[in-house]
N, C-alpha and C. Protein backbone atom coordinates (compact mmCIF):
# COMPACT_ATOMS: atom_id res chain seq x y z
N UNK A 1 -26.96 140.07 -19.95
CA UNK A 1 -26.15 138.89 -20.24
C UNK A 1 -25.36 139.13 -21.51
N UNK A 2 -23.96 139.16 -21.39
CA UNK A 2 -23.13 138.87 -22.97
C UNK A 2 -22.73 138.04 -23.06
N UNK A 3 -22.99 137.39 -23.96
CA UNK A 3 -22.26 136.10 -24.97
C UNK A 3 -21.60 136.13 -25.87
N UNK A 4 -20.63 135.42 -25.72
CA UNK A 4 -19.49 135.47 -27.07
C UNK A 4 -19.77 134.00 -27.42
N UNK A 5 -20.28 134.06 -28.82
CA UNK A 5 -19.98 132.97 -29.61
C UNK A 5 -21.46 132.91 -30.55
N UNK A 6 -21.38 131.80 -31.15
CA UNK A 6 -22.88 131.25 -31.50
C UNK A 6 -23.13 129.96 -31.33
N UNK A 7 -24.57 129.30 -31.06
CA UNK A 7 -24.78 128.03 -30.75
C UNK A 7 -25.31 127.39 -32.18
N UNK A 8 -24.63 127.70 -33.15
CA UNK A 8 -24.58 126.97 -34.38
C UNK A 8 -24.24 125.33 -34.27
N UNK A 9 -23.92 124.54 -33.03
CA UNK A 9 -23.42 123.28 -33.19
C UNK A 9 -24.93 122.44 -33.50
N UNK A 10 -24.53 121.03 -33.27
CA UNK A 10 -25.38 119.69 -33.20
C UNK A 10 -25.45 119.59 -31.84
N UNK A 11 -26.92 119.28 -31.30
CA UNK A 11 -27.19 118.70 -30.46
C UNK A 11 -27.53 119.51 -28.86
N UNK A 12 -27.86 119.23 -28.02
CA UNK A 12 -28.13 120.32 -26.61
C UNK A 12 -26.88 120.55 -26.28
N UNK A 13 -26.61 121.43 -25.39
CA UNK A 13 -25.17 122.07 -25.04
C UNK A 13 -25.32 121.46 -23.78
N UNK A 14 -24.08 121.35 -23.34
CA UNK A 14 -23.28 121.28 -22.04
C UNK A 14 -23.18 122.52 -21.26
N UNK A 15 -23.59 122.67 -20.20
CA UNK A 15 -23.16 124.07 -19.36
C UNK A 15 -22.22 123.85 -18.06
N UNK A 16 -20.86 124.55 -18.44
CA UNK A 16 -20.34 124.18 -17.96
C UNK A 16 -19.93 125.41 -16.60
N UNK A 17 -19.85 126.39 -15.40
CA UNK A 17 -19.60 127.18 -14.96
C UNK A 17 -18.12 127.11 -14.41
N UNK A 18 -17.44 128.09 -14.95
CA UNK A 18 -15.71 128.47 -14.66
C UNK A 18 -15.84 129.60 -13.32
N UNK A 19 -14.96 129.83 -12.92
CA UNK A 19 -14.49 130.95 -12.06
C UNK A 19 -14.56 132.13 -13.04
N UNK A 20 -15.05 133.25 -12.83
CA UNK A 20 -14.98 134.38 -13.16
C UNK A 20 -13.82 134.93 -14.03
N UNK A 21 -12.55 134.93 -12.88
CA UNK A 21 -11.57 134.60 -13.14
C UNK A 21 -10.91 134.53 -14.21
N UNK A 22 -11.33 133.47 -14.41
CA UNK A 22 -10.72 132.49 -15.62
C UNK A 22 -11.77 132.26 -16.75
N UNK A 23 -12.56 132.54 -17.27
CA UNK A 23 -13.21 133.15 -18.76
C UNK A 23 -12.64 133.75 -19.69
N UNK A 24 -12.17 135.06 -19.03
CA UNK A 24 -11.25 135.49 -20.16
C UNK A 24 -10.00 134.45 -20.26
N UNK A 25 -9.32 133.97 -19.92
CA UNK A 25 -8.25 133.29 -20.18
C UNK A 25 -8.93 132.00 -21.65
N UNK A 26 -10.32 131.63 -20.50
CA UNK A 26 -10.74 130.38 -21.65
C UNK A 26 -11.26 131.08 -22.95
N UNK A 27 -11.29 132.62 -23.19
CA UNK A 27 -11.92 132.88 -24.38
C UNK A 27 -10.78 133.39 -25.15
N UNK A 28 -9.51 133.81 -24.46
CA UNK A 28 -8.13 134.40 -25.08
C UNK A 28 -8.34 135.40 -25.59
N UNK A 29 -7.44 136.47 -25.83
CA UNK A 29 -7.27 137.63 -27.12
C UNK A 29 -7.84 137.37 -28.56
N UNK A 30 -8.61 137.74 -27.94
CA UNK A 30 -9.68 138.63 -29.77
C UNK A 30 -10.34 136.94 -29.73
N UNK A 31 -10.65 136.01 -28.67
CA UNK A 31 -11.36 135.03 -28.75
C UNK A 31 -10.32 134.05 -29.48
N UNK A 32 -8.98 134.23 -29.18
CA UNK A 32 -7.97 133.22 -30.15
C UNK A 32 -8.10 131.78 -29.40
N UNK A 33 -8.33 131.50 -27.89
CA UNK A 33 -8.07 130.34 -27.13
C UNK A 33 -9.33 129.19 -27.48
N UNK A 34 -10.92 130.28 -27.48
CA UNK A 34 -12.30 130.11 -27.47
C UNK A 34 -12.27 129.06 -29.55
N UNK A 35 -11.99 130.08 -29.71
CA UNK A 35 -11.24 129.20 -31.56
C UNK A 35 -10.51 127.97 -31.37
N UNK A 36 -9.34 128.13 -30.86
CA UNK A 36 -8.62 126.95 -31.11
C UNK A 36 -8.98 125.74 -30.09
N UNK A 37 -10.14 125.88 -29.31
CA UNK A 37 -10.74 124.89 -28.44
C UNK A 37 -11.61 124.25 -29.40
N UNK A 38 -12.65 124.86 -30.13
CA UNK A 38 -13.65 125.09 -31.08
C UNK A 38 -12.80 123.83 -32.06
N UNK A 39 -11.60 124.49 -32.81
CA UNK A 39 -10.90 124.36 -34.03
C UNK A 39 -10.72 122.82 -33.81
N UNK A 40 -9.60 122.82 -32.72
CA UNK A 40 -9.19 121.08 -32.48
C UNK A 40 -10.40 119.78 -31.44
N UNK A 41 -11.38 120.21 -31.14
CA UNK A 41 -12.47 119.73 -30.58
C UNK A 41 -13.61 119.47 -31.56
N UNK A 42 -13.95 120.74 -32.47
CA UNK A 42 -15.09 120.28 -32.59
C UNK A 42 -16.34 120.64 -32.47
N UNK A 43 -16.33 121.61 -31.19
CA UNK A 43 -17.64 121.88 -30.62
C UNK A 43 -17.93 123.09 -31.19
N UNK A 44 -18.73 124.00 -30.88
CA UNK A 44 -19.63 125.49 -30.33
C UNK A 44 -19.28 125.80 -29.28
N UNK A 45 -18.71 126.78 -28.66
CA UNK A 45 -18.73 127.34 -27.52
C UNK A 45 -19.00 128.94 -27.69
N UNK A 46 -20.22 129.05 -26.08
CA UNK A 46 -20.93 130.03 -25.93
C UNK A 46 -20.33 130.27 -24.69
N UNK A 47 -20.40 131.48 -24.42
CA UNK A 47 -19.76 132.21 -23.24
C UNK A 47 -20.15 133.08 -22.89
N UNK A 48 -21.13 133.04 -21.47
CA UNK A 48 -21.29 134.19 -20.61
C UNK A 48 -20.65 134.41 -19.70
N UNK A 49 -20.04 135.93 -19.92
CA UNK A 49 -19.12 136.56 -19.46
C UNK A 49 -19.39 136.60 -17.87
N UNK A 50 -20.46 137.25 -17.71
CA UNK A 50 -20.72 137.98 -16.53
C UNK A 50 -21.18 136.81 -15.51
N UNK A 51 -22.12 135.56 -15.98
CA UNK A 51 -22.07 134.77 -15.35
C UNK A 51 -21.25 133.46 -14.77
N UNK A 52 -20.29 133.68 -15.94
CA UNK A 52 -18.94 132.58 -15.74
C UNK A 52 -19.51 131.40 -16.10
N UNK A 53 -20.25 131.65 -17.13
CA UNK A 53 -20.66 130.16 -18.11
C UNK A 53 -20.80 130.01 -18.96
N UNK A 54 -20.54 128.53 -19.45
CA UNK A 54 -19.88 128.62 -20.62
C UNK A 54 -21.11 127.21 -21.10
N UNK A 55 -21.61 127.50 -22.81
CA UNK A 55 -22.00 126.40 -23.28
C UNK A 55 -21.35 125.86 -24.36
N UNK A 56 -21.43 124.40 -24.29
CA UNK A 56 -20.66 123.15 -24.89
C UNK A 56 -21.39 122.90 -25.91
N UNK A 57 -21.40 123.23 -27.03
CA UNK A 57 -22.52 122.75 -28.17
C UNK A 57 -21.59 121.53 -29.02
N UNK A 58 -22.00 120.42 -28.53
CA UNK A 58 -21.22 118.88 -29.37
C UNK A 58 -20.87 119.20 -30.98
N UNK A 59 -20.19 118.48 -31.31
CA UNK A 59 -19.27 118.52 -32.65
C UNK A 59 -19.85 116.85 -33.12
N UNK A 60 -19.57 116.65 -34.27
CA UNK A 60 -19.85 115.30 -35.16
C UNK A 60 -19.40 113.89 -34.33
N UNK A 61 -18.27 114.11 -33.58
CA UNK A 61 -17.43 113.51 -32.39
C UNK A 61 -18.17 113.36 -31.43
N UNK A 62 -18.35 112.08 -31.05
CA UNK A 62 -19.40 112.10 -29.71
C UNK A 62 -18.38 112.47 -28.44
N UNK A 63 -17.01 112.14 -28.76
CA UNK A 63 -16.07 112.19 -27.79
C UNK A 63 -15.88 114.10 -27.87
N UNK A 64 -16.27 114.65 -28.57
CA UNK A 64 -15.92 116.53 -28.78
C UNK A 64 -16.49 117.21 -27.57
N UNK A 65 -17.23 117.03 -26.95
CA UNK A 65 -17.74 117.39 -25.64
C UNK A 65 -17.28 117.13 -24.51
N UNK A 66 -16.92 116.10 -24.42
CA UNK A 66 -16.12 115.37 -23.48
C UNK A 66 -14.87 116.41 -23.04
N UNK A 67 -13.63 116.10 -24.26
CA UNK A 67 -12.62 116.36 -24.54
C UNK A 67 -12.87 118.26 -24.11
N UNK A 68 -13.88 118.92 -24.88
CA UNK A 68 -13.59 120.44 -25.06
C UNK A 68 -14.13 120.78 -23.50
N UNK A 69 -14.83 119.79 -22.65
CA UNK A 69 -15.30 119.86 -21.45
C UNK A 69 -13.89 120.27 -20.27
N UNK A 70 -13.42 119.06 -21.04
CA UNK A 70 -12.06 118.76 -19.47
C UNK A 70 -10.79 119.94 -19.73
N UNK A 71 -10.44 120.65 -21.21
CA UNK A 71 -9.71 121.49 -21.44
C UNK A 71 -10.55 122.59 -20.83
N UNK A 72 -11.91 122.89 -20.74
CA UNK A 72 -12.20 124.20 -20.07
C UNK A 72 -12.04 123.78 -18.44
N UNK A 73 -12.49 122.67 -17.79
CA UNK A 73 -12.57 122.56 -16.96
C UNK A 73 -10.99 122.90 -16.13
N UNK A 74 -9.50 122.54 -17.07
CA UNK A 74 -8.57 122.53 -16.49
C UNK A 74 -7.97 123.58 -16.42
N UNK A 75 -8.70 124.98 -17.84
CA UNK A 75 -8.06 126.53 -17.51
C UNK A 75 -8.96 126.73 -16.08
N UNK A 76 -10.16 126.38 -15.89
CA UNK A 76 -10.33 126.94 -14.58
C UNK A 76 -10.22 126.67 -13.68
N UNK A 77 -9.42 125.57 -13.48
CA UNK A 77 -8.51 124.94 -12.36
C UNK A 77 -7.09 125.80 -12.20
N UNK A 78 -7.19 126.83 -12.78
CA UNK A 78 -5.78 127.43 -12.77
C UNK A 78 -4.94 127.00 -14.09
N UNK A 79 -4.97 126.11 -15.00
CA UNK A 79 -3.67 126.15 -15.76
C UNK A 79 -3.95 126.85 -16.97
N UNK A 80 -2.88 127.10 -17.79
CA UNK A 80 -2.96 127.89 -19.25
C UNK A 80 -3.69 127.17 -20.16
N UNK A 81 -4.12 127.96 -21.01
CA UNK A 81 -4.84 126.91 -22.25
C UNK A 81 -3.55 126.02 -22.95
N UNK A 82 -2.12 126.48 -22.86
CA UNK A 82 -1.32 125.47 -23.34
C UNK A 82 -0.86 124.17 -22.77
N UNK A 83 -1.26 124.05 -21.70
CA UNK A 83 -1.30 123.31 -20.46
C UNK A 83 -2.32 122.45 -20.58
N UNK A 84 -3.25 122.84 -20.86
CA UNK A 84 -5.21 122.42 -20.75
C UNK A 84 -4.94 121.11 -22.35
N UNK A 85 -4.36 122.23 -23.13
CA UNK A 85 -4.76 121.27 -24.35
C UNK A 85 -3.71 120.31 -24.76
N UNK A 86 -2.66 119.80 -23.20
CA UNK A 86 -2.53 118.26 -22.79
C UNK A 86 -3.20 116.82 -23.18
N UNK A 87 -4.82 117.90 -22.66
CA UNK A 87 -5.80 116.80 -22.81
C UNK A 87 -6.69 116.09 -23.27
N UNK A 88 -5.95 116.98 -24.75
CA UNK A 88 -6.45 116.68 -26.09
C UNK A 88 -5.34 115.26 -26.62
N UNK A 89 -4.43 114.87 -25.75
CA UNK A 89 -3.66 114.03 -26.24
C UNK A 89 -4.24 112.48 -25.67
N UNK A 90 -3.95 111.67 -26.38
CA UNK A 90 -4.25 110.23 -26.26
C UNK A 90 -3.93 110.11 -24.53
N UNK A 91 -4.52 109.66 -23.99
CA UNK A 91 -4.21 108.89 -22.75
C UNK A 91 -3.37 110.04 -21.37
N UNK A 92 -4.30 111.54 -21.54
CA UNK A 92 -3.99 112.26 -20.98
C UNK A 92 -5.58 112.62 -19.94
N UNK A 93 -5.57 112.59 -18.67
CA UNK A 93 -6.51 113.17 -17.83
C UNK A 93 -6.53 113.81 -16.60
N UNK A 94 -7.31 114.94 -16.62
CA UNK A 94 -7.61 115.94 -15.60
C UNK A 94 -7.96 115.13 -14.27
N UNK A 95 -6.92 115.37 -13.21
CA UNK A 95 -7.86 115.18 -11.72
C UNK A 95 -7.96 116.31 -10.61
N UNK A 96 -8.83 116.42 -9.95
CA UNK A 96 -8.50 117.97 -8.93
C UNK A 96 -8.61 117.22 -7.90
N UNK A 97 -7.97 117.55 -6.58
CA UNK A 97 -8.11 117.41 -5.22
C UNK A 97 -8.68 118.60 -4.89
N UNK A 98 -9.60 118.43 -3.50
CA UNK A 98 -9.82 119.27 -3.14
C UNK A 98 -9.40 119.97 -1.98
N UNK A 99 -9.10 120.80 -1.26
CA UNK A 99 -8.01 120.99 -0.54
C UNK A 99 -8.51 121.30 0.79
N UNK A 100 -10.47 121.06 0.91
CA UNK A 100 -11.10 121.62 2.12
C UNK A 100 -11.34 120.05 2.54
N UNK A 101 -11.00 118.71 1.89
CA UNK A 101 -10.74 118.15 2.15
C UNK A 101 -9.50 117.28 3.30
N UNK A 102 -8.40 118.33 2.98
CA UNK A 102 -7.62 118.60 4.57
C UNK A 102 -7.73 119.66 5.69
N UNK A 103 -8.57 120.13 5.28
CA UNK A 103 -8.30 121.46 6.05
C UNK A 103 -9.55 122.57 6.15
N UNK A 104 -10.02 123.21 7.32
CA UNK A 104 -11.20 123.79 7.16
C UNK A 104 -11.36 125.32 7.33
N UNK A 105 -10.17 126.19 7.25
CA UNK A 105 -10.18 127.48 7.43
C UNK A 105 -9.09 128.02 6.25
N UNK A 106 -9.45 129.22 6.15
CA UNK A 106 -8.62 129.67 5.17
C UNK A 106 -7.20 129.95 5.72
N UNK A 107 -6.58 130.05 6.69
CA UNK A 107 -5.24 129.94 7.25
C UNK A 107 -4.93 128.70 6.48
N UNK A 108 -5.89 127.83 7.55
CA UNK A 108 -4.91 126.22 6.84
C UNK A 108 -4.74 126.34 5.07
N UNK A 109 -5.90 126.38 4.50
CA UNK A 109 -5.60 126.57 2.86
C UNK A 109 -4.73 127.10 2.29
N UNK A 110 -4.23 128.35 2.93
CA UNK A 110 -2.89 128.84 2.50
C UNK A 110 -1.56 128.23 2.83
N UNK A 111 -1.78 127.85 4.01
CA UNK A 111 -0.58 126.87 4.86
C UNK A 111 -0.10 125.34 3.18
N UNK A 112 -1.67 124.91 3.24
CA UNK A 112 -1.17 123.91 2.16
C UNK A 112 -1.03 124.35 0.88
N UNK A 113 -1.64 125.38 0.53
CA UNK A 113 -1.11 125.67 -0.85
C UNK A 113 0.48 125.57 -0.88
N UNK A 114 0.74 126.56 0.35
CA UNK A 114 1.98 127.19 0.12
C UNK A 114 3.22 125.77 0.22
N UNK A 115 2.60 124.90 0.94
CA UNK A 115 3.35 123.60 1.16
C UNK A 115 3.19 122.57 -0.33
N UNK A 116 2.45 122.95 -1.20
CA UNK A 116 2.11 122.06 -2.48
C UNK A 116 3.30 122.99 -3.82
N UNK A 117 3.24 124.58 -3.43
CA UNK A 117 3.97 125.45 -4.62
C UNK A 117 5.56 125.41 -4.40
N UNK A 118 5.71 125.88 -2.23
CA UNK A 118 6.88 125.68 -2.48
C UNK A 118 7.19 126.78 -2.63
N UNK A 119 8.65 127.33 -2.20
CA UNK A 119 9.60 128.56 -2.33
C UNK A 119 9.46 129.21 -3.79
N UNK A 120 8.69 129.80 -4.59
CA UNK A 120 9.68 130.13 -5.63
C UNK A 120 8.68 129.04 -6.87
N UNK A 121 7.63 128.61 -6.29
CA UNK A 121 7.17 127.15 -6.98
C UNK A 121 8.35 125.96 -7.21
N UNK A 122 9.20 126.25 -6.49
CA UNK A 122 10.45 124.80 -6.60
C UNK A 122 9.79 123.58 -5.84
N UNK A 123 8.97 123.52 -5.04
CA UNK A 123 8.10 122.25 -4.63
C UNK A 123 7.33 121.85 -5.92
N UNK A 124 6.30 122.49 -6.61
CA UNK A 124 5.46 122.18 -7.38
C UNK A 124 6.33 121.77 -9.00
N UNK A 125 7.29 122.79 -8.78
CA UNK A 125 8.28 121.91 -10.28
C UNK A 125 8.91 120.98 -9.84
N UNK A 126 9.35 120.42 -8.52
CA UNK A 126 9.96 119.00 -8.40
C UNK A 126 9.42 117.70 -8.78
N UNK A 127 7.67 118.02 -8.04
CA UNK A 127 6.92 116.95 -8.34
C UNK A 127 6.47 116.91 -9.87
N UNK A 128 6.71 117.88 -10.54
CA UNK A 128 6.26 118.06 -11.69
C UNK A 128 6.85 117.05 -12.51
N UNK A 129 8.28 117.23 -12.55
CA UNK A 129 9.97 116.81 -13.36
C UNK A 129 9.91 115.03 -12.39
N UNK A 130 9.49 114.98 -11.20
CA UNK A 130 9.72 113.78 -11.16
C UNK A 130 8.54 112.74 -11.58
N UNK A 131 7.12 113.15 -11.33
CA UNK A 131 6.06 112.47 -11.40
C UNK A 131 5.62 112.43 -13.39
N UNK A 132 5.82 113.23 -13.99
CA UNK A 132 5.49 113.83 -15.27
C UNK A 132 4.37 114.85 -15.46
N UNK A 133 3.72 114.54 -14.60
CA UNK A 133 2.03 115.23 -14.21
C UNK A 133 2.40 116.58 -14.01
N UNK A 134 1.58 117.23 -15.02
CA UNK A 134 1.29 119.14 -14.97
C UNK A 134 0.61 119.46 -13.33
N UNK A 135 1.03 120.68 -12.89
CA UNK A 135 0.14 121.06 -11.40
C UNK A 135 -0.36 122.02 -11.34
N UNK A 136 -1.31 122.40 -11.13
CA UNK A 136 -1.97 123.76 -10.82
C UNK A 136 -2.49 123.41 -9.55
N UNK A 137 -2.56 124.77 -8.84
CA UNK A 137 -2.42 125.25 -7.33
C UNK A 137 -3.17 126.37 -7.97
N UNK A 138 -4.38 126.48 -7.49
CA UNK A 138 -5.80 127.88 -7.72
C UNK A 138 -6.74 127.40 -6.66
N UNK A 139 -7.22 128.68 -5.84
CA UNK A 139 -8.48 128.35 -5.19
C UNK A 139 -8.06 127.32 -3.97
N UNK A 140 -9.36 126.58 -4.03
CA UNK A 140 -9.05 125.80 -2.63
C UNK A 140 -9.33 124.38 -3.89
N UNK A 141 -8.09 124.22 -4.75
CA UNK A 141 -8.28 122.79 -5.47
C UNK A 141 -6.72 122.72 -5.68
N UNK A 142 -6.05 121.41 -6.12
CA UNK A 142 -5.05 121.24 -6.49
C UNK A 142 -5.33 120.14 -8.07
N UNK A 143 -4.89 120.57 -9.25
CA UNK A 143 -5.10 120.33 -10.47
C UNK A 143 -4.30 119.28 -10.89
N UNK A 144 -4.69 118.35 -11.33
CA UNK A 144 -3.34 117.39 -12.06
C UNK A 144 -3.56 116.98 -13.52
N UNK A 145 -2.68 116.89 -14.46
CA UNK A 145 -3.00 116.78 -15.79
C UNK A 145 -2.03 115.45 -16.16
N UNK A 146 -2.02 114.71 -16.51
CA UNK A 146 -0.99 113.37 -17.26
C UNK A 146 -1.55 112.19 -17.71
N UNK A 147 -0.54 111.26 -17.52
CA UNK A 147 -1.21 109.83 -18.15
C UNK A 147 -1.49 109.16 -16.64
N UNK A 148 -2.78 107.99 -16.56
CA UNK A 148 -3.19 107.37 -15.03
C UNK A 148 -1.57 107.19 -14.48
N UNK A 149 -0.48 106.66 -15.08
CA UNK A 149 0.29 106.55 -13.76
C UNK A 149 1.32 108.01 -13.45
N UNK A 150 1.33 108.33 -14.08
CA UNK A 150 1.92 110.23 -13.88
C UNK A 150 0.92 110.44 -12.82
N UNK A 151 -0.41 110.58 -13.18
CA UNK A 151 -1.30 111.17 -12.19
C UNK A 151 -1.01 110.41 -10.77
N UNK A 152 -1.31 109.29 -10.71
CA UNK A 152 -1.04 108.20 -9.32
C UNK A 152 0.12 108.59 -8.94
N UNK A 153 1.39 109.25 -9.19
CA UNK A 153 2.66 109.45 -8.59
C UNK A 153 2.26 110.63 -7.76
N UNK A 154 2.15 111.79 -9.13
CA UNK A 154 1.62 112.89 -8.61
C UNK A 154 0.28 113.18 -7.40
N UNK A 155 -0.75 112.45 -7.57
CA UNK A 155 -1.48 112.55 -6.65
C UNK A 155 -1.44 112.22 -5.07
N UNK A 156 -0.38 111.05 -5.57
CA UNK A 156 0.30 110.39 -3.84
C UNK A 156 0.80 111.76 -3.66
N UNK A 157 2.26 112.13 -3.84
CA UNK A 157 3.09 112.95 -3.48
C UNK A 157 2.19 114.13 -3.25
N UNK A 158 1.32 115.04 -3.34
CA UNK A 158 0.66 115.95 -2.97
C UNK A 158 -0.61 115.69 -2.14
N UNK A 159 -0.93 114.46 -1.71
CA UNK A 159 -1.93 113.67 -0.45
C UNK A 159 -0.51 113.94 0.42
N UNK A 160 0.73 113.11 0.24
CA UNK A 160 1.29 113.19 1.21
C UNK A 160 1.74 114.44 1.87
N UNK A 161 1.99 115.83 1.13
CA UNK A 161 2.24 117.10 1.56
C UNK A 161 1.27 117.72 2.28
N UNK A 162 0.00 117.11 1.59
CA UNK A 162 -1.32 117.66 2.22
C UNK A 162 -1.78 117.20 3.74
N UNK A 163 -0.83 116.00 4.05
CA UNK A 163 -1.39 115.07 5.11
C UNK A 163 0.08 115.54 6.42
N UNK A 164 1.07 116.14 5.61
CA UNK A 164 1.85 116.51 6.44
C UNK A 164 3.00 115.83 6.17
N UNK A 165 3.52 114.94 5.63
CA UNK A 165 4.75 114.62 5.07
C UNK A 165 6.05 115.43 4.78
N UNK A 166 7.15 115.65 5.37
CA UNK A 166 8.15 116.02 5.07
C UNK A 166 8.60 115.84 3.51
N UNK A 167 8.84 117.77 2.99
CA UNK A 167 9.30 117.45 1.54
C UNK A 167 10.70 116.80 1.19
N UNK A 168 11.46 116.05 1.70
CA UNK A 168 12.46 115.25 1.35
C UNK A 168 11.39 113.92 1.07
N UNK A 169 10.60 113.69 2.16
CA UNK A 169 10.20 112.12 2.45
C UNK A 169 9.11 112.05 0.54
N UNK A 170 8.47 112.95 0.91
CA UNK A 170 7.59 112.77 -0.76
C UNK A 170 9.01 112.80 -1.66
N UNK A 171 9.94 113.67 -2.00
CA UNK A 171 10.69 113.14 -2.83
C UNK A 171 11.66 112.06 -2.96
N UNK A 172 11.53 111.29 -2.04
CA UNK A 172 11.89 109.45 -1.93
C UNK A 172 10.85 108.81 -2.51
N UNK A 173 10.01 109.24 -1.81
CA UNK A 173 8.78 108.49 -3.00
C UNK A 173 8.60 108.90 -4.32
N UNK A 174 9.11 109.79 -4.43
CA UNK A 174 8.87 109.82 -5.77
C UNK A 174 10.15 109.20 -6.82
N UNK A 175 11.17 109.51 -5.95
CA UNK A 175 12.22 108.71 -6.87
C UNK A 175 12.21 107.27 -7.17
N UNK A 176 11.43 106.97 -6.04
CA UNK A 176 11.19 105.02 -5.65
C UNK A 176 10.64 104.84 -6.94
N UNK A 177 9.26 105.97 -7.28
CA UNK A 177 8.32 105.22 -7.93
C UNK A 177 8.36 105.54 -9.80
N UNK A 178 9.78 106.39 -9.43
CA UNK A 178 10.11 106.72 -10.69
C UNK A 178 10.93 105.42 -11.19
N UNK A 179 12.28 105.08 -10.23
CA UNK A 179 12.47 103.96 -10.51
C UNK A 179 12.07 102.11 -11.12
N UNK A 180 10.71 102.71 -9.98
CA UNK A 180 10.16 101.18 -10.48
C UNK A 180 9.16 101.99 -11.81
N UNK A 181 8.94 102.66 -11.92
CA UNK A 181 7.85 102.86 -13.73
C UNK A 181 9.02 102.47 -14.49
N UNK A 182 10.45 103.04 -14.62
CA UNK A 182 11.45 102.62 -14.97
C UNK A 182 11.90 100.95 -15.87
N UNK A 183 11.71 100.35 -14.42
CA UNK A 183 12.11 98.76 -14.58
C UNK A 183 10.83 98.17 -15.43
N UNK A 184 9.36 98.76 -14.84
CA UNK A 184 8.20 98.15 -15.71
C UNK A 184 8.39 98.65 -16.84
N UNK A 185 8.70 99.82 -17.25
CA UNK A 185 8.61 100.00 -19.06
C UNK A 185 9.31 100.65 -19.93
């Protein structure tokens, strides 16, 4: 077993397990990402490499666990740690769909990924620019990062791709519902 870090924090740790994958990403070059999670959170984080787990040792912040939880949870949903630490901002939260939820073979999973990214990822930056909500597309999950009604735009519009919706028809809805957030605020 290797571990990077020390469990110098307060209190029992959180164990949290990432994709393989994605460890090194959550620990960064020379441990720069694993720091600045640490730095603006709060916590201890311990990291086994080989097992793809990671421990959460709480910070003075009862909310530091929480918070350093959902930024690891969202690099291993696929997005960057600059992406992740979104959700260090006031009134920002992680949701995943799951994508075996439409679909039960790995054909279909690719079928919908490829219907959620889009040519070029020009599907996944439309909904991006219209809904506000960050997207990650990894695995058999689809990632969403924003404020509750960013997420509710975004989450419709990628149920509806997932359910079979024509990509013009999701981007009516999304303009509709851009409009009316619009008039409310």
């Amino acid at each position: 077993m290797r571990a990077e870090g020390s469990p110098e924090g307060g209190g029992a740790p959180e164990v949290l397990r990432l994709p393989k994958d994605r460890v090194g990403v959550a620990i960064g070059k020379k441990g720069s990402v694993k720091k600045e999670i640490e730095r603006r959170t709060g916590v201890r984080l311990v990291f086994d490499s080989e097992e793809g787990l990671v421990q959460i040792f709480p910070g003075e912040d009862p909310l530091s666990l929480l918070r350093a939880r959902e930024v690891l949870r969202a690099i291993g949903r696929g997005f960057s740690p600059e992406r992740a630490f979104a959700l260090l901002e006031e009134d920002r939260y992680l949701e995943v769909i799951e994508l075996d939820d439409y679909v039960n073979s790995e054909k279909g999973m690719i079928r919908l990924r490829g219907r959620v990214i889009g040519e070029e990822g020009k599907v996944r930056r439309n909904i991006e620019e219209m809904s506000g909500a960050k997207i990650s597309v990894y695995g058999k999950t689809v990632a969403l990062i924003g404020s509750p009604e960013e997420l509710r735009r975004a989450r419709r519009a990628v149920e509806m791709l997932l359910e079979g919706a024509e990509h013009s028809t999701v981007y009516r809805f999304l303009e509709k519902a851009r409009a009316e957030g619009r008039e409310r605020g």
